[in-house]
Protein backbone atom coordinates (compact mmCIF):
# COMPACT_ATOMS: atom_id res chain seq x y z
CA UNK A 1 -20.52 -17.41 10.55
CA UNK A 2 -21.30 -16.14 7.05
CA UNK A 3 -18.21 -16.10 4.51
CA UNK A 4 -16.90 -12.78 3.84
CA UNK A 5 -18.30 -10.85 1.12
CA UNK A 6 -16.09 -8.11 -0.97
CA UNK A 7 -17.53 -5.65 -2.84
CA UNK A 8 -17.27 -6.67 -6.06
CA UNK A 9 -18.89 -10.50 -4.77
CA UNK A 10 -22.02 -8.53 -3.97
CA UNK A 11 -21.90 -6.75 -7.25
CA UNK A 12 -21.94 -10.05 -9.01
CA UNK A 13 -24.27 -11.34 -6.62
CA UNK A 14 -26.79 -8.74 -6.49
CA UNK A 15 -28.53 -7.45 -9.57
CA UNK A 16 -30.35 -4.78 -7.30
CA UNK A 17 -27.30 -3.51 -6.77
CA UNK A 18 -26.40 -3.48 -10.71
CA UNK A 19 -29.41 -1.50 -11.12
CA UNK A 20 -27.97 1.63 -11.80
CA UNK A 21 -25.61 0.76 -13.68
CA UNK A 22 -27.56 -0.44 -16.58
CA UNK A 23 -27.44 1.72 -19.63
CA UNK A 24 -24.05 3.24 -18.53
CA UNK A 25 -20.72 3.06 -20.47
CA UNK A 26 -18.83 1.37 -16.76
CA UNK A 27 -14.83 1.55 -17.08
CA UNK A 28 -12.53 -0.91 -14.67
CA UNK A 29 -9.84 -0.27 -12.39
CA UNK A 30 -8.07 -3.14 -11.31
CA UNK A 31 -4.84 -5.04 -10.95
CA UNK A 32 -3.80 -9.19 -10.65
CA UNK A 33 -5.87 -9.23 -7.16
CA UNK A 34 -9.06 -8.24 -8.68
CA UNK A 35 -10.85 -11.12 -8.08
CA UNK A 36 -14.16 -12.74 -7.14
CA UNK A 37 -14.48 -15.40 -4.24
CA UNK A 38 -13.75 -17.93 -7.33
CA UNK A 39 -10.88 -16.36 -8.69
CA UNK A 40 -12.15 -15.00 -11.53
CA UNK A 41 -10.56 -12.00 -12.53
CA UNK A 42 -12.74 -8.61 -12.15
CA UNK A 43 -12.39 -7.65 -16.01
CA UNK A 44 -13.79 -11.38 -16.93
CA UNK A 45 -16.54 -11.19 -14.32
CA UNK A 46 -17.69 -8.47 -15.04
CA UNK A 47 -18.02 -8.45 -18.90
CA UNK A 48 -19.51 -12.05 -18.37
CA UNK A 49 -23.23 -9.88 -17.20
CA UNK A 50 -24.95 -9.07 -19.77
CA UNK A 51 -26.95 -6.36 -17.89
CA UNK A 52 -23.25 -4.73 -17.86
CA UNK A 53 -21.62 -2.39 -20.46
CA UNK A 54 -17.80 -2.34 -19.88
CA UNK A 55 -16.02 -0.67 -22.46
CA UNK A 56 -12.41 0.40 -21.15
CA UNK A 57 -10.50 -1.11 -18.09
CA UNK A 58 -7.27 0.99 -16.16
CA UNK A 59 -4.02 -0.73 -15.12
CA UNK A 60 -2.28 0.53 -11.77
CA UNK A 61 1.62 0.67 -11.48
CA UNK A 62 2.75 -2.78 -12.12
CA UNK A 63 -0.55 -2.95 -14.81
CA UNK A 64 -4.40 -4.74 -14.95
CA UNK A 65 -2.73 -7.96 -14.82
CA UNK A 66 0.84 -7.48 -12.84
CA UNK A 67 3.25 -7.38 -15.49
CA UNK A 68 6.21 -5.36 -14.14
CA UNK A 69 7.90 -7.52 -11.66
CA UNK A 70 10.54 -4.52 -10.56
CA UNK A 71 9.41 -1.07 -9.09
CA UNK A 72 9.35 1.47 -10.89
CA UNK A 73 8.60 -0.13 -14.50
CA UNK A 74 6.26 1.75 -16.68
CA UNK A 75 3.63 -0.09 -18.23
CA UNK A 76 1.74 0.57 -21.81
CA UNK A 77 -1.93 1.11 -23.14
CA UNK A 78 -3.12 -2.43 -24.96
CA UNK A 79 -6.20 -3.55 -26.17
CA UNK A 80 -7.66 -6.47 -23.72
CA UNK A 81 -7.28 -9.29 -26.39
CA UNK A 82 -10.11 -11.23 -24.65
CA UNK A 83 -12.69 -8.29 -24.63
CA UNK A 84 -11.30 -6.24 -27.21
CA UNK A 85 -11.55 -3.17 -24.83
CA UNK A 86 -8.57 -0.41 -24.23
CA UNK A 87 -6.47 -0.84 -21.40
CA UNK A 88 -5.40 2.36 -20.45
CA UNK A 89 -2.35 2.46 -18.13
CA UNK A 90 -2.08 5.12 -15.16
CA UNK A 91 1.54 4.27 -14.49
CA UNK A 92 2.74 4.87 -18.01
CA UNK A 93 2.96 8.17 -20.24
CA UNK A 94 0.88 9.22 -17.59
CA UNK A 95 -0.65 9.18 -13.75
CA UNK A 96 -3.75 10.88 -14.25
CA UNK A 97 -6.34 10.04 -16.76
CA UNK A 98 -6.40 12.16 -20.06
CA UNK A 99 -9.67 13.67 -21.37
CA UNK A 100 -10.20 10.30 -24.01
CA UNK A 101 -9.45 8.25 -20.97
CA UNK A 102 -12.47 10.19 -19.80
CA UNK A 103 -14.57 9.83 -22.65
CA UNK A 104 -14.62 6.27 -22.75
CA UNK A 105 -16.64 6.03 -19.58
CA UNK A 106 -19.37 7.10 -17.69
CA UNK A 107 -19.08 5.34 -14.03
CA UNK A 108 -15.86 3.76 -13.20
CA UNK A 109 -15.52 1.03 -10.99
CA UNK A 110 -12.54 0.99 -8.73
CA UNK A 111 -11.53 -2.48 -7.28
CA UNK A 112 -7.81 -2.23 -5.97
CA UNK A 113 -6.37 -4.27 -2.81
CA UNK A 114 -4.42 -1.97 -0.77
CA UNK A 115 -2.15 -3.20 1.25
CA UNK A 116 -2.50 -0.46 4.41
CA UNK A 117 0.38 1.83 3.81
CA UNK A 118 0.25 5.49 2.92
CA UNK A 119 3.22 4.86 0.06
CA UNK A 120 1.57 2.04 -1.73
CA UNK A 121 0.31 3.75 -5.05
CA UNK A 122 -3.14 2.92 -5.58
CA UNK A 123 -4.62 5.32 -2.88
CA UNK A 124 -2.29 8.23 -5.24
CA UNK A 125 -4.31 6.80 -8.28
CA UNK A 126 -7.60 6.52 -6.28
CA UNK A 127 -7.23 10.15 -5.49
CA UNK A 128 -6.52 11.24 -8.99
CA UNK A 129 -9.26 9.50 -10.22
CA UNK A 130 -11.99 11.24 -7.86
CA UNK A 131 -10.11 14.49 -8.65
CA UNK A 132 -10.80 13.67 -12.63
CA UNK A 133 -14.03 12.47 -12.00
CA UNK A 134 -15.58 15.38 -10.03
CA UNK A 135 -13.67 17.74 -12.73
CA UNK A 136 -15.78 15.54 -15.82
CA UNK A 137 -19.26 14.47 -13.96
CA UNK A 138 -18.39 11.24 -13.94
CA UNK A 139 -19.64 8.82 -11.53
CA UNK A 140 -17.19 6.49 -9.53
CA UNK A 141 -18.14 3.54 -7.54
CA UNK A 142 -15.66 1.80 -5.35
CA UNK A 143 -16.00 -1.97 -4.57
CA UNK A 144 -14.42 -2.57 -1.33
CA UNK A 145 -11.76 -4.89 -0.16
CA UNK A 146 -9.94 -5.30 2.96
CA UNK A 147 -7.02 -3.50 4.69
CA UNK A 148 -4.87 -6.49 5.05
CA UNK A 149 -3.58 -5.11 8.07
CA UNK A 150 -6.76 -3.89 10.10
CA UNK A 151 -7.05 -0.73 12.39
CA UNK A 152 -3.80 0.27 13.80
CA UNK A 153 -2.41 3.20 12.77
CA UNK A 154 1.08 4.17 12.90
CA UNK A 155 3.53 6.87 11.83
CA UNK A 156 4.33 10.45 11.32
CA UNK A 157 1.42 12.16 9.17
CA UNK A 158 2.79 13.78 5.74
CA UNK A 159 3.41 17.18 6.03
CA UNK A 160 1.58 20.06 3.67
CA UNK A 161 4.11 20.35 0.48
CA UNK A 162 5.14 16.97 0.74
CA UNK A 163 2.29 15.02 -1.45
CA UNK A 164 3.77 13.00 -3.94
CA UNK A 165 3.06 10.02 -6.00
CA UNK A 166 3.67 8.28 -2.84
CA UNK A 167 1.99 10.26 -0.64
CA UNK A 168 -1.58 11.32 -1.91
CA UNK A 169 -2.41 13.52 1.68
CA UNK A 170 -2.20 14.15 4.82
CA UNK A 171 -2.41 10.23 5.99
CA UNK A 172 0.22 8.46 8.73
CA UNK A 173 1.94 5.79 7.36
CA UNK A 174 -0.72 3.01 8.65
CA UNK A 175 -3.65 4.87 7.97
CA UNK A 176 -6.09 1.87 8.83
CA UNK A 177 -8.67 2.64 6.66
CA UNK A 178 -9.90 0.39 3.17
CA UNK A 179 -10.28 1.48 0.16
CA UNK A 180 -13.75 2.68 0.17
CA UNK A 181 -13.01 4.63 3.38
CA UNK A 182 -10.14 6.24 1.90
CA UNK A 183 -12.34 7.76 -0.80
CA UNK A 184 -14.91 9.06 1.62
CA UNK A 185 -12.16 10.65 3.27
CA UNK A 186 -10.64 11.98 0.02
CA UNK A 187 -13.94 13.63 -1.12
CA UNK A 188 -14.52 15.38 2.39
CA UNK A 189 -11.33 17.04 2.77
CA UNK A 190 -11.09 17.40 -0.67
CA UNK A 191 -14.04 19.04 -0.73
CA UNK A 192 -14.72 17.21 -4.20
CA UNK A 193 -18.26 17.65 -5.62
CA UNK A 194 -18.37 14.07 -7.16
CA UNK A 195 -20.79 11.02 -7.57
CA UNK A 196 -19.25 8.48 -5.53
CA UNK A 197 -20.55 5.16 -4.09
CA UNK A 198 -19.28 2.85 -1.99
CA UNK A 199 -20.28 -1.16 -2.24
CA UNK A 200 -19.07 -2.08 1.19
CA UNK A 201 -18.24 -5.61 2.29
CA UNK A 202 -20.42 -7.96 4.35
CA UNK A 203 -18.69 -9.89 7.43
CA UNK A 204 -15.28 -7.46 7.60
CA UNK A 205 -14.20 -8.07 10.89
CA UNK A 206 -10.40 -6.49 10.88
CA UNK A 207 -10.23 -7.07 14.83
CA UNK A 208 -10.35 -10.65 14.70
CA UNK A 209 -6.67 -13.14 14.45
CA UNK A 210 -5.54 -14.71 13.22
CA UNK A 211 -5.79 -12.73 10.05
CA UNK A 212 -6.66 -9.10 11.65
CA UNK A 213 -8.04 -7.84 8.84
CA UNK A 214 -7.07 -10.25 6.29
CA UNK A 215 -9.52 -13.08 6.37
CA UNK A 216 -7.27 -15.73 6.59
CA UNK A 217 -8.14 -19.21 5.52
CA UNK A 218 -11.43 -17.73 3.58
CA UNK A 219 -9.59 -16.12 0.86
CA UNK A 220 -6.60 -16.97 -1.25
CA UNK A 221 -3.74 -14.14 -0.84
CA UNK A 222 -3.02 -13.15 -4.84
CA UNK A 223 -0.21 -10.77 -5.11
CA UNK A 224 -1.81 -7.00 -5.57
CA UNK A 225 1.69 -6.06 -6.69
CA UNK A 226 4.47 -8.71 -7.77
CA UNK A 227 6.71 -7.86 -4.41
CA UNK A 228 3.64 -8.25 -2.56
CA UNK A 229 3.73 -12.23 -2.14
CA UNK A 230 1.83 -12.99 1.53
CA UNK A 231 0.37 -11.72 4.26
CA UNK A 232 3.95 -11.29 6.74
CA UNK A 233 4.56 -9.12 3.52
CA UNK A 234 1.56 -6.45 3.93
CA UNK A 235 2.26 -6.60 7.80
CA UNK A 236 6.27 -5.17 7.44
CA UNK A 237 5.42 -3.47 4.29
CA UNK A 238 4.76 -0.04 6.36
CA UNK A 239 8.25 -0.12 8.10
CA UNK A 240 9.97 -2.17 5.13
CA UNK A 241 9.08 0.37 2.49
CA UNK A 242 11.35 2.80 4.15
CA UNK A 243 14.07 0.64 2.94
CA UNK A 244 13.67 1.88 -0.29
CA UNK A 245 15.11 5.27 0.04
CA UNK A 246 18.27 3.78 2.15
CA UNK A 247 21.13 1.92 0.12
CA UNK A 248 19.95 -1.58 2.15
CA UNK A 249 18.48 -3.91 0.35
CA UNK A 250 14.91 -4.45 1.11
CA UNK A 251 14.95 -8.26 -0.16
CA UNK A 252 14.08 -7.93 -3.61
CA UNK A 253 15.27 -9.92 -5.42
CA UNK A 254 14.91 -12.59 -2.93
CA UNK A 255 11.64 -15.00 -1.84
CA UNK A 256 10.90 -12.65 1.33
CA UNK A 257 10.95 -9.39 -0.24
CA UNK A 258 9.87 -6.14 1.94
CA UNK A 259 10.50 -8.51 4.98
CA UNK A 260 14.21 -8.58 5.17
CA UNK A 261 16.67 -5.77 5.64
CA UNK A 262 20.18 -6.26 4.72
CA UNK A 263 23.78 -5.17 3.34
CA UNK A 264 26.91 -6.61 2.94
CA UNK A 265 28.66 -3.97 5.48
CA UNK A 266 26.24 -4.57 8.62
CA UNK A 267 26.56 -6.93 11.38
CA UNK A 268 23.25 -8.20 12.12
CA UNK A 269 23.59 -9.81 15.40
CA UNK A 270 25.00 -6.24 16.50
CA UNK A 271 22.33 -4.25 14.93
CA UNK A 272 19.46 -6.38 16.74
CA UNK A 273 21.16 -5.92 19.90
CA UNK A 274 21.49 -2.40 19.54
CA UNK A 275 17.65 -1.76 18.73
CA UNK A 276 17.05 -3.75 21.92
CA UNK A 277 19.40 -1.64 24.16
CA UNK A 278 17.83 1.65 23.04
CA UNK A 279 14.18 0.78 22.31
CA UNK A 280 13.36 -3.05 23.66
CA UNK A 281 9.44 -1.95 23.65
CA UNK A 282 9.45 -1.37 19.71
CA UNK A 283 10.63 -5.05 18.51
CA UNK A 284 7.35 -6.36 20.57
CA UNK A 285 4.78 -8.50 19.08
CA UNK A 286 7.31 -9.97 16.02
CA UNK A 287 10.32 -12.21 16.04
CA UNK A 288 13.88 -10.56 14.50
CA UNK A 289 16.30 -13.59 12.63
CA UNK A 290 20.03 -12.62 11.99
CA UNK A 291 19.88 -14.03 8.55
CA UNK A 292 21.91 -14.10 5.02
CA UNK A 293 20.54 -13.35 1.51
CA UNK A 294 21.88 -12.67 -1.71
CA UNK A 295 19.47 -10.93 -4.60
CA UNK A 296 19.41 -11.86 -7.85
CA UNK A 297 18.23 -8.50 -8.57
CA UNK A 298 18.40 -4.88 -7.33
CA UNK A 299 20.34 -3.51 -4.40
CA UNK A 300 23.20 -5.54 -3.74
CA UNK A 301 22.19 -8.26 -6.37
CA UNK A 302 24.64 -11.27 -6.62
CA UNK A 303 26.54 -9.92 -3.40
CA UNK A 304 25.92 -11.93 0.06
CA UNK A 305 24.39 -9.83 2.37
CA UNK A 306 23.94 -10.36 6.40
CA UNK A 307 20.73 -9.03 7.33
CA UNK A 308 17.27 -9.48 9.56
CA UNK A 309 14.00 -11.36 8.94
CA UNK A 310 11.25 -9.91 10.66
CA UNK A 311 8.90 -12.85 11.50
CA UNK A 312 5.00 -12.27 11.94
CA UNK A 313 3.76 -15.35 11.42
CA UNK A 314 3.83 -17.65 14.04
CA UNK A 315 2.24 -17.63 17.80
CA UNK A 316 4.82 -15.13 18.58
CA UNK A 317 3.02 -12.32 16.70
CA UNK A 318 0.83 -9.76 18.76
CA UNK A 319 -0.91 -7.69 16.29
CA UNK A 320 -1.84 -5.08 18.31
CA UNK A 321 2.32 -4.79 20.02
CA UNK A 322 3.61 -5.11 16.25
CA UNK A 323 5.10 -1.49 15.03
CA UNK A 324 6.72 -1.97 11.45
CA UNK A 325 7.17 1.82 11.16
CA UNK A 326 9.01 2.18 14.93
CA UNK A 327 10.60 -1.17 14.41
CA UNK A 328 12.30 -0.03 10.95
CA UNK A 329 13.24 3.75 12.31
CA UNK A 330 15.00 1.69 14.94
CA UNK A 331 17.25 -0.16 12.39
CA UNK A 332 18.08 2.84 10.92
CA UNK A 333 19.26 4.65 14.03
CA UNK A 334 21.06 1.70 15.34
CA UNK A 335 23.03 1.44 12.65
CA UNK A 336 24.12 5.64 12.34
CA UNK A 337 25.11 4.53 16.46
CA UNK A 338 27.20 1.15 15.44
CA UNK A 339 28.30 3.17 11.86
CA UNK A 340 28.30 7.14 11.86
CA UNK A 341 29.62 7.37 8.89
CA UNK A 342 27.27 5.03 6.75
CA UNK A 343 26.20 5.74 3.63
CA UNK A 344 22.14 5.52 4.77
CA UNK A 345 20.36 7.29 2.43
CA UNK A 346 20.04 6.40 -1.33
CA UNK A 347 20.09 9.11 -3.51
CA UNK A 348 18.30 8.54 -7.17
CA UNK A 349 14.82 9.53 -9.01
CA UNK A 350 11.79 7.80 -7.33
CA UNK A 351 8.74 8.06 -8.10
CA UNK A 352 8.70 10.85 -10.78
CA UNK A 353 11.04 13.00 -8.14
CA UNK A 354 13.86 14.01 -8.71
CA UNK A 355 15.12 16.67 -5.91
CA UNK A 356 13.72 15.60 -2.95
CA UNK A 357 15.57 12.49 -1.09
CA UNK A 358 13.20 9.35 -1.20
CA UNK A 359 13.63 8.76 2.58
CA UNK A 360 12.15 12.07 3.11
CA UNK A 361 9.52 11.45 -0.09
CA UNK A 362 8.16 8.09 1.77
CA UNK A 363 7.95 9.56 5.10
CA UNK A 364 6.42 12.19 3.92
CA UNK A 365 8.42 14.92 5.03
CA UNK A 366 12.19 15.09 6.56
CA UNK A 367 11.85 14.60 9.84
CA UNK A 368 12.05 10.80 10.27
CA UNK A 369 15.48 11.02 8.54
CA UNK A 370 16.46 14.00 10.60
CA UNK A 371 15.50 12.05 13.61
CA UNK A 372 18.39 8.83 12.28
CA UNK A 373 20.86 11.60 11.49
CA UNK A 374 20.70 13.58 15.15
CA UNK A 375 23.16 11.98 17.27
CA UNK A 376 20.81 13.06 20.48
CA UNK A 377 17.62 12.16 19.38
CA UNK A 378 16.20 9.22 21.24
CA UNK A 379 13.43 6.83 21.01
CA UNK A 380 11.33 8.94 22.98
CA UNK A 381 11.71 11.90 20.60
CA UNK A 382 10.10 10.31 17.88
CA UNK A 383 7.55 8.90 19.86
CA UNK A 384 6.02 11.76 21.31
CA UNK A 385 6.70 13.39 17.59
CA UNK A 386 4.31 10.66 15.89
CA UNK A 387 2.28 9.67 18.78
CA UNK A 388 0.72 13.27 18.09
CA UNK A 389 -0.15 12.57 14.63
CA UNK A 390 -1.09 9.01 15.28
CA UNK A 391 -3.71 10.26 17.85
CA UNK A 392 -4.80 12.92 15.55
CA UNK A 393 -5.64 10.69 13.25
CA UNK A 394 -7.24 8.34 14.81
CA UNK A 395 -10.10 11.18 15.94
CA UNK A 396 -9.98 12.65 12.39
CA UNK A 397 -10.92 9.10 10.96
CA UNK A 398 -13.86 8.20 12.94
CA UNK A 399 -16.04 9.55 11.03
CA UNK A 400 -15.19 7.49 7.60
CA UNK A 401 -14.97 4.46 9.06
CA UNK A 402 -17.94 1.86 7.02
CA UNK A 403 -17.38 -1.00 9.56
């Protein structure tokens, strides 16, 4: 079986492809995964072809080369000291790129890992960027990677209104899709009039284990964000992330972040037990560990908390059974039964809001939280709820799907 191929391998590889690039200004999007099947870092690869003109590169949140190890850390413009190029950050002074950003480009080259999950950031700055780019003429070209995480989709869909720096459109919380898909979808119901080209991969096969969409043993994990550190990681993430707009601690801080859930008020042997008596069928495919952690930094941070490890990442793990987003809803409604009067949800400024809770921000709309709070709400509520989105979606995306 042929080794996988991302897109920007077969850029390098292929100077038929580079054809049309030559003579063009090219501009870089990337972060610390950008990287060839040797490790070399997109930025280095590229400017290493001399039929190539790169003369700007853009850093993500956490920046081009992963500098901000907490959420939420702004990062500045520099001048690559290696290629003596601007580095112009979108998570920074600002999100979108500003008319000089523009001008220092004419096709930009987007290579970004995603990790699967409507709330990770990149697909906001993706969309942004085709939205700039069909507003200036320029031309974008997107070098695929995979969705670490395959096919499945899961989750309630965003609701109009509720787009966000964390939610970039109308997507369920595991949309399935890569990057390059994304964009297709983004210029159709976007209706954007822009120049956009997609370098696909070559021997993608997100069905097959044990990876299931991450081709494990082929290719090295390398953190696309600094809280991103392995594969169990991008597998939680979409259920995980919701910790972020609750007041327990998500594990940063710790060596597991994003798969851990903790406080030092819960009972985690009780909480387990309770998401088995009221949904047994949503904890299926992963293994749940009554655990202790204390972070060094963040929620909670030098206080021992009693928590859960969710384990997907031994023989146990059925990827197709695994539900981080059900799974995570369950925690959260098992502890409003063991502790009505909990202090859930976190309220502070995320993510450039600062009115809207960011339980409702992440999901995309209230009703997830609305669901936790409703003393009569069961299981089956907010599985017929999402199970219409989910199957919505999974019609709507035929169409954009590359492999």
């Amino acid at each position: 079986m042929p080794a996988i191929e991302f897109g920007l391998d077969r850029l390098l590889k292929d100077p038929q492809l580079r054809k049309p690039l030559h003579g063009r200004r090219l501009a870089l999007v990337a972060h610390p995964a950008s990287v060839d099947a040797d490790l070399t870092h997109a930025i280095d690869a590229l400017a290493a072809l001399p039929d190539l003109h790169l003369t700007a590169a853009f850093g993500p949140q956490h920046g081009l080369r992963g500098d901000k190890q907490d959420n939420m850390v702004e990062s500045p413009d520099f001048v690559d000291p290696l290629h003596g190029i601007p580095v112009f950050s979108l998570y920074g002074a600002v999100r979108r790129p500003t008319p000089p950003m523009i001008d220092s480009f004419d096709v930009l080259l987007v290579d970004l890992q995603d990790l699967g999950c409507r709330i990770y950031t990149f697909i906001t700055t993706l969309r942004y960027l085709l939205e700039a780019a069909a507003a200036t003429g320029k031309a974008v070209w997107i070098l695929d990677r995979p969705n670490p995480v395959g096919r499945p989709v899961e989750g309630l869909r965003l609701r109009p209104g509720w787009e966000s720096f964390v939610g970039a459109g109308a997507l369920p919380m595991r949309h399935g899709l890569t990057m390059g898909e994304l964009a297709c979808w983004f210029v159709s119901t976007l209706a954007l009039d822009v120049d956009c080209t997609v370098i696909s991969m070559r021997g993608w096969n997100p069905g097959a284990g044990p990876g299931y969409g991450w081709p494990l043993g082929e290719r090295c994990w390398i953190n696309p964000s600094p809280n991103a550190p392995n594969l169990s990681m991008a597998r939680c993430y979409a259920g995980t992330v919701m910790l972020e707009g609750s007041t327990l601690s998500e594990g940063r801080g710790t060596t597991r972040p994003l798969e851990l859930l903790g406080a030092p008020d819960i009972e985690a042997g009780r909480l387990i037990a309770t998401m088995d008596a009221l949904a047994p069928h949503w904890l299926l495919g992963c293994r749940l560990r009554p655990c202790y952690f204390e972070p060094t930094f963040h929620k909670h941070a030098g206080t021992l908390c009693q928590g859960v490890q969710i384990h997907v990442d031994d023989g146990r793990y059925q990827h197709p059974w695994f539900r981080p987003w059900r799974l995570q809803s369950l925690a959260f409604k098992a502890l409003r039964q063991l502790q009505p009067d909990y202090p859930l949800w976190r309220e502070f400024a995320y993510e450039y809001e600062h009115q809207r809770l960011a339980i409702d921000l992440i999901n995309g709309s209230p009703l997830l939280r609305e669901w936790v709070d409703e003393p009569q709400a069961t299981p089956a509520d907010l599985d017929a709820l999402s199970r219409a989105d989910e199957d919505a979606w999974e019609e709507e995306r035929q169409e954009f799907l590359l492999y």
